[in-house]
Protein backbone atom coordinates (compact mmCIF):
# COMPACT_ATOMS: atom_id res chain seq x y z
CA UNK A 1 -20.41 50.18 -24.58
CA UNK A 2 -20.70 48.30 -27.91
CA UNK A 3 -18.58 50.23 -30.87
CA UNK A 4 -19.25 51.26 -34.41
CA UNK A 5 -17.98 49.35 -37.18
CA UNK A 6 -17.07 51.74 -40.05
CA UNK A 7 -18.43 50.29 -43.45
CA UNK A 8 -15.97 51.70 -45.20
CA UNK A 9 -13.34 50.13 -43.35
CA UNK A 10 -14.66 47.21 -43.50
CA UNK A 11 -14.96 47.37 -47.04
CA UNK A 12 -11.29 48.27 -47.60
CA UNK A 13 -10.63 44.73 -45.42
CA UNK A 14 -12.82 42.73 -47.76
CA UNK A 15 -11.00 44.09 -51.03
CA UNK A 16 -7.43 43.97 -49.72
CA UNK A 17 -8.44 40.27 -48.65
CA UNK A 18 -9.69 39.46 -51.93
CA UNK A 19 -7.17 40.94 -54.04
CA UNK A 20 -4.28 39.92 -51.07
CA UNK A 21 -2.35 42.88 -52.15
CA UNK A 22 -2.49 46.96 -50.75
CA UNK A 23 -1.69 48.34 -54.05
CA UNK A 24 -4.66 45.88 -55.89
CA UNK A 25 -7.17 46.82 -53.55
CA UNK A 26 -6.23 50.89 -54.01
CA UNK A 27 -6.43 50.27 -57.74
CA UNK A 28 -9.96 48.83 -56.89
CA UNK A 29 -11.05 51.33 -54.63
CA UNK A 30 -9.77 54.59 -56.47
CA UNK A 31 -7.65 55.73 -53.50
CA UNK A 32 -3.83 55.37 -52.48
CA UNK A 33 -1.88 52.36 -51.27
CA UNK A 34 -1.26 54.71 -48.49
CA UNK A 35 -5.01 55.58 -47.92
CA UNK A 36 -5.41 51.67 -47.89
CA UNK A 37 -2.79 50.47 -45.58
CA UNK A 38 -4.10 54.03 -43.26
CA UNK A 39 -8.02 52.88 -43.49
CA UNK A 40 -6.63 48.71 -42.79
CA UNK A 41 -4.47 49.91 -39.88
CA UNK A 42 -7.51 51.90 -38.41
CA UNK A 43 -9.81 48.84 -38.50
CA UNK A 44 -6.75 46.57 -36.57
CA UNK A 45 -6.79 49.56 -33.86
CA UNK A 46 -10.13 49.92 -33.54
CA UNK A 47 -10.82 45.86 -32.96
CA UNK A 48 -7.36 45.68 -31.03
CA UNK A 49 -5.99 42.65 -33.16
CA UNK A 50 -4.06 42.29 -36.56
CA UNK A 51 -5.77 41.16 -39.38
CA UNK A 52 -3.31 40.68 -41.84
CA UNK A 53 0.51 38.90 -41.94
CA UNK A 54 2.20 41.34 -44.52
CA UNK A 55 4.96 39.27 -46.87
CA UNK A 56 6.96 39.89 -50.11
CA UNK A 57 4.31 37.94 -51.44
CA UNK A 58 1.41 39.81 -50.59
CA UNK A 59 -1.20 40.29 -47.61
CA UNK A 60 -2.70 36.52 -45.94
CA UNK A 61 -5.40 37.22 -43.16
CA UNK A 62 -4.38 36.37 -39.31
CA UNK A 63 -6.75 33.71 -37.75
CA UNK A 64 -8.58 36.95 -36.60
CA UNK A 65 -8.87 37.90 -40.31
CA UNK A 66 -10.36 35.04 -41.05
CA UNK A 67 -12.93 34.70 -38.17
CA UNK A 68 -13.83 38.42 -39.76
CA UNK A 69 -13.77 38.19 -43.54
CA UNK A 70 -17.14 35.69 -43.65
CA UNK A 71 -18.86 38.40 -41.20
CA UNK A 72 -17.98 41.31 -43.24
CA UNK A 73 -18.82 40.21 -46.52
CA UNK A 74 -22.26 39.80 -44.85
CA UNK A 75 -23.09 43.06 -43.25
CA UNK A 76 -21.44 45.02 -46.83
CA UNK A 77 -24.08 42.43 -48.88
CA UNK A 78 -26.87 43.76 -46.22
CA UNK A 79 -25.90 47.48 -46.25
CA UNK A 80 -26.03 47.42 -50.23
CA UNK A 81 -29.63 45.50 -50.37
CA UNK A 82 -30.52 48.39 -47.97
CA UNK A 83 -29.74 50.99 -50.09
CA UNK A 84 -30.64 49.23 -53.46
CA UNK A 85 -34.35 48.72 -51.80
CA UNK A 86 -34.97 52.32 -50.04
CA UNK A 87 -33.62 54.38 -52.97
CA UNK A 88 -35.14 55.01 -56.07
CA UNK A 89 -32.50 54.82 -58.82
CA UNK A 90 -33.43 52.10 -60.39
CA UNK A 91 -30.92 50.92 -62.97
CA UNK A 92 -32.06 50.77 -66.46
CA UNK A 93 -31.00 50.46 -70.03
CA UNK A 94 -28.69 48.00 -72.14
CA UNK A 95 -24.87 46.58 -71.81
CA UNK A 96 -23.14 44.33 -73.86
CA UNK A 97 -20.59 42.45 -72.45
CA UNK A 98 -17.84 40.41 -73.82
CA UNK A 99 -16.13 37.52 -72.11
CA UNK A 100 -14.46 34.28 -73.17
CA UNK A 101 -16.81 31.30 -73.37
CA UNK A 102 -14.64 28.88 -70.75
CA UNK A 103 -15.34 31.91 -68.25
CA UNK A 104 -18.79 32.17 -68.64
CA UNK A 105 -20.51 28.89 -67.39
CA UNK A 106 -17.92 28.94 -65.04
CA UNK A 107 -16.17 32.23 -63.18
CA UNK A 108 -18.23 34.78 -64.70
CA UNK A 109 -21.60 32.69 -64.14
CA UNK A 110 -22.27 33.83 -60.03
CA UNK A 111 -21.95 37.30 -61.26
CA UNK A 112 -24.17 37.30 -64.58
CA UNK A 113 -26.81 35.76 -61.86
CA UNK A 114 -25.97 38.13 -59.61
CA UNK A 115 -26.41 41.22 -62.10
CA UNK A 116 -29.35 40.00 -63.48
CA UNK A 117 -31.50 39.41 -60.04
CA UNK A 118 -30.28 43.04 -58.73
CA UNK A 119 -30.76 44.69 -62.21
CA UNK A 120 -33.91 42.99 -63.55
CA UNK A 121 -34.63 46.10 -66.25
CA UNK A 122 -31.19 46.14 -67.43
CA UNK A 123 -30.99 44.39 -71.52
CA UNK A 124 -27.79 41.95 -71.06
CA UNK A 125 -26.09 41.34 -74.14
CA UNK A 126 -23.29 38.78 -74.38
CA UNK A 127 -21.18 38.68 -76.60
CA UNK A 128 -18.41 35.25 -76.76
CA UNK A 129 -15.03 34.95 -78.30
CA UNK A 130 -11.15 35.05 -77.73
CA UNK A 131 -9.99 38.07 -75.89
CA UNK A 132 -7.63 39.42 -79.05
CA UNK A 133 -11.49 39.60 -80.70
CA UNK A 134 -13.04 41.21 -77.83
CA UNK A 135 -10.27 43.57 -76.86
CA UNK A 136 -10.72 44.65 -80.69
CA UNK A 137 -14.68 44.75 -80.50
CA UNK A 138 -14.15 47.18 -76.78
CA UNK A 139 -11.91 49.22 -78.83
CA UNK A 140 -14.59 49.61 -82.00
CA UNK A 141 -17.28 50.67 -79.36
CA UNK A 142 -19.23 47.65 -79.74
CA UNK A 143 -18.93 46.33 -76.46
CA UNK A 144 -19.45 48.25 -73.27
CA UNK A 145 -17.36 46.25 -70.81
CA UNK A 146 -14.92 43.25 -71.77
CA UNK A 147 -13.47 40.44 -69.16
CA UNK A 148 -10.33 39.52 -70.66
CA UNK A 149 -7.81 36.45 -70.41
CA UNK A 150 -4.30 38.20 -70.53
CA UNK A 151 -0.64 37.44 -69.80
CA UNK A 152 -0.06 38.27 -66.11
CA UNK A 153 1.79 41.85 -65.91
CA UNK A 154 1.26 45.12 -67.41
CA UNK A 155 -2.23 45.76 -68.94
CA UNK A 156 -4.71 48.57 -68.98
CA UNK A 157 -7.33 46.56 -67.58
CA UNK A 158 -7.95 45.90 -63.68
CA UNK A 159 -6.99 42.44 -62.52
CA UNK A 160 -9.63 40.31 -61.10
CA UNK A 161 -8.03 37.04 -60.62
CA UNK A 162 -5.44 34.99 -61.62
CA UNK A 163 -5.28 31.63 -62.28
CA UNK A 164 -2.79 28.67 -63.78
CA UNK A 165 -2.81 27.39 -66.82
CA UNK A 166 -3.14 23.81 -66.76
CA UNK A 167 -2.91 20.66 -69.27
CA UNK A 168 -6.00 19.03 -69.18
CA UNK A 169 -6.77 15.73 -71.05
CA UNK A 170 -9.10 12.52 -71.06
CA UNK A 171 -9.39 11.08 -67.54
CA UNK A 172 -7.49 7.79 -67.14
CA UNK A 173 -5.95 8.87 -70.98
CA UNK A 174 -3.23 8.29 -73.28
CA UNK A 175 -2.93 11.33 -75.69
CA UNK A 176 -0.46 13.15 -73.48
CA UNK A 177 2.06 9.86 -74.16
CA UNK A 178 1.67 10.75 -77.88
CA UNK A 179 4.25 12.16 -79.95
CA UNK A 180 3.68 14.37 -81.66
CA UNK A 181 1.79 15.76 -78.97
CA UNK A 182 -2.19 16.00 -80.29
CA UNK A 183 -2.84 19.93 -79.07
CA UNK A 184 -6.51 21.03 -79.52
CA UNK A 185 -7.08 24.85 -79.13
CA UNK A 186 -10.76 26.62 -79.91
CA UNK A 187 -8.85 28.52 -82.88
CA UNK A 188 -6.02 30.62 -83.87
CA UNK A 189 -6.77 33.81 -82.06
CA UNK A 190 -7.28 31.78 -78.55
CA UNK A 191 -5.11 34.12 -76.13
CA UNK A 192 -3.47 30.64 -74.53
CA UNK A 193 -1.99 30.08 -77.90
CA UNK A 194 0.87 32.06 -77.77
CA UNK A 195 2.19 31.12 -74.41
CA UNK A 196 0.83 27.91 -75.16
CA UNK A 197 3.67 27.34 -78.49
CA UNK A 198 6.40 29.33 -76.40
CA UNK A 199 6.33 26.43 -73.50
CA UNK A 200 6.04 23.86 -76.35
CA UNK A 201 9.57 24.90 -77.97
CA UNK A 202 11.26 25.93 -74.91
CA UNK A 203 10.39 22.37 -73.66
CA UNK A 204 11.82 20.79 -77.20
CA UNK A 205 8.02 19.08 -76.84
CA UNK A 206 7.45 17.99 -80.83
CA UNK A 207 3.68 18.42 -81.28
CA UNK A 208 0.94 19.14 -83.87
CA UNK A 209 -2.52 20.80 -84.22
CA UNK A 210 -5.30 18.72 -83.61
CA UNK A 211 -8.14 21.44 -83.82
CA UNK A 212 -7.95 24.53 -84.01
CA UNK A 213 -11.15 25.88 -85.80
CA UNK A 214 -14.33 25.56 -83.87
CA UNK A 215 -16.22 26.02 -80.26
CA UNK A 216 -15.15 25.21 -76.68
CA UNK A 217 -17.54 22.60 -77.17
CA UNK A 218 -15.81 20.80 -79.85
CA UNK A 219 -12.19 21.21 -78.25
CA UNK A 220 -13.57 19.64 -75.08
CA UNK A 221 -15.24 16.53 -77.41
CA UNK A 222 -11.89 15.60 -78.63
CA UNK A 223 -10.30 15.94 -75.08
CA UNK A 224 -12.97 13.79 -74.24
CA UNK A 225 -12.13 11.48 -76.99
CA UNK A 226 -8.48 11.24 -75.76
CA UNK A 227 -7.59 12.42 -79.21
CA UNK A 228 -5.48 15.33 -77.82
CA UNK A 229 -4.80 17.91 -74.92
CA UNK A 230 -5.85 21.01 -74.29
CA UNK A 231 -4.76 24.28 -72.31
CA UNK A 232 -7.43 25.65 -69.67
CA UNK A 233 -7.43 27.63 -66.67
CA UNK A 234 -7.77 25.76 -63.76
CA UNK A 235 -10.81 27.47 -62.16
CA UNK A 236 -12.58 26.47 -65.59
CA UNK A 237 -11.80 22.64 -66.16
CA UNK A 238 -14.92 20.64 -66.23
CA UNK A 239 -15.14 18.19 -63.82
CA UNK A 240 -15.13 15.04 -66.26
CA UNK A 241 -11.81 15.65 -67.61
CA UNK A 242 -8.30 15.38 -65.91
CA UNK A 243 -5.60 18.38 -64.95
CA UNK A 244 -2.41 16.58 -66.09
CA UNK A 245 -0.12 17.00 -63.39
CA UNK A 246 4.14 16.87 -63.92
CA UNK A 247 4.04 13.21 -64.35
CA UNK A 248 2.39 13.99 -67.93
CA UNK A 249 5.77 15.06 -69.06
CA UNK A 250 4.48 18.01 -70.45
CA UNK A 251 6.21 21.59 -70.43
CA UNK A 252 4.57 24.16 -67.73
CA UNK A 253 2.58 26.75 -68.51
CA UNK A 254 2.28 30.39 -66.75
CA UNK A 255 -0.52 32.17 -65.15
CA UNK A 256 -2.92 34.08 -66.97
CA UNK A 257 -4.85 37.15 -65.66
CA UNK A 258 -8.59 37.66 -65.50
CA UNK A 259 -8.62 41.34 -66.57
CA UNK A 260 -11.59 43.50 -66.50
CA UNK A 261 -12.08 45.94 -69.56
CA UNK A 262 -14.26 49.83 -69.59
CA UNK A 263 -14.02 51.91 -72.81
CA UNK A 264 -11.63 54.41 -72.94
CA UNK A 265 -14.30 57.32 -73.00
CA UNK A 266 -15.70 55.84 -69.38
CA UNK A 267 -18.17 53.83 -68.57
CA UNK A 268 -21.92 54.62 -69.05
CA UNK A 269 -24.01 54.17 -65.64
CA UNK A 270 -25.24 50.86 -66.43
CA UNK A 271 -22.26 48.76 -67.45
CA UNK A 272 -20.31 50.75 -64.20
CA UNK A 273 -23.06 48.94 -62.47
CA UNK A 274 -22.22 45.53 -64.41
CA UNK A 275 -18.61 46.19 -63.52
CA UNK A 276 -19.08 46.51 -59.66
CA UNK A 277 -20.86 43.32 -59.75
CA UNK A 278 -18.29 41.57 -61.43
CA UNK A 279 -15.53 42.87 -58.99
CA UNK A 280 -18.02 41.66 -55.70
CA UNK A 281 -18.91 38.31 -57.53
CA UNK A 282 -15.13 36.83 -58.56
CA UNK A 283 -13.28 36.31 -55.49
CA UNK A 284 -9.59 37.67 -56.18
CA UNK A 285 -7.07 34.67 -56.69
CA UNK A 286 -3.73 33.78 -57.42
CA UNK A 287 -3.08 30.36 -59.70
């Protein structure tokens, strides 16, 4: 007799995967740690195999976790076409969203696709800048939802990823040898900046400001130019520039979050929508 696979289940599995943590995925779900770890260990007895090795360090799927993960992202991705094309509530109206330029050609951009092919009569506004400006701009009610690069650790927002901060330079370059150390940050508000100066004094690096007043663009042009170095996420480096590894003799940098903002009065239908996308569309990591 063939059995039943509970959706809901299986949709637990898929966040605690993605998010490699119980507590994460209960935060992501709206329901326990318990009701998590209750709803996981119900899906392991119903397919008679463990799906998860539990550590100090968080959840990593079994070899039968992984032969299941691909599998049930699939049939959740069906299940929600499904619904979206036999039901009639058809979302409409406007967002505006605010996210970081280095995240949105890059870890934001599968989502933004991804809302805008499911929600074709939704008005997308996006909004760019550092996070300090956008966390301000959520706050004023001028944004509707806000994707934020934050410290790792206590914030109000939900956690979609983390990832390193890296170095990043020229490819094949010299800046990094330079002293004092040519650093070029988009501007003075950049949310890197401050963990950016704490590494350079703890690491007695002498440095100076290269730019510090303009686009992503620009920063990346005098990377390019290998007339300084730069701080970026690692997800987010482009391709024709170089993650300067511990030979570069420069002082580490820490993790950064990938934090998802809603106004404090709740969100409004449509960016709730927007949201749920952008929790399906950024696969939870750790840097």
């Amino acid at each position: 007799m063939p059995h039943d696979l509970d959706l809901t289940l299986l949709r637990t599995f898929v966040v605690a995967a993605e998010r490699s943590s119980m507590t994460a995925a209960g935060n992501a779900l709206h329901v326990t740690q318990g009701a998590v770890s209750q709803q996981i260990a119900r899906l392991e007895s119903a397919l008679d195999c463990a799906l998860f090795i539990r550590s100090r360090r968080g959840l990593r799927l079994t070899p039968h976790g992984e032969r299941l993960i691909g599998r049930a992202r699939a049939m959740l991705s069906l299940n929600d076409e499904i619904w979206a094309d036999m039901t009639e509530n058809t979302v409409t109206g406007a967002v505006r969203l605010g996210a970081p330029n280095d995240l949105v050609g890059t870890i934001l951009a599968h989502a933004l696709k991804n809302f805008a092919e499911r929600c074709p009569d939704v008005e997308l506004t996006l909004l760019s800048g550092s996070s300090p400006e956008l966390a301000q701009a959520l706050a004023r009610g001028d944004l509707d939802v806000a994707v934020l690069e934050e410290p790792t650790g206590h914030t109000p927002g939900e956690c979609l990823m983390t990832d390193q901060l890296v170095w990043v330079g020229a490819r094949g370059g010299t800046a990094h040898r330079t002293r004092p150390l040519p650093v070029s940050m988009v501007s003075t508000t950049c949310a890197f900046r401050p963990a950016v100066l704490t590494a350079l004094r703890t690491g007695g690096t002498d440095w100076r400001t290269m730019f510090e007043n303009g686009t992503i663009e620009a920063t990346a042009a005098t990377v390019r130019m290998d007339m300084a170095v730069t701080p970026m996420l690692a997800s987010t480096v482009p391709q024709d520039l170089a993650v300067l590894d511990h030979h570069a003799a420069l002082p580490p940098l820490p993790s950064f979050a990938v934090n998802l903002h809603l106004p404090d009065t709740g969100p409004s239908p449509t960016a709730h929508e927007l949201a749920t996308r952008l929790r399906e569309a950024i696969p939870h990591r750790r840097g």
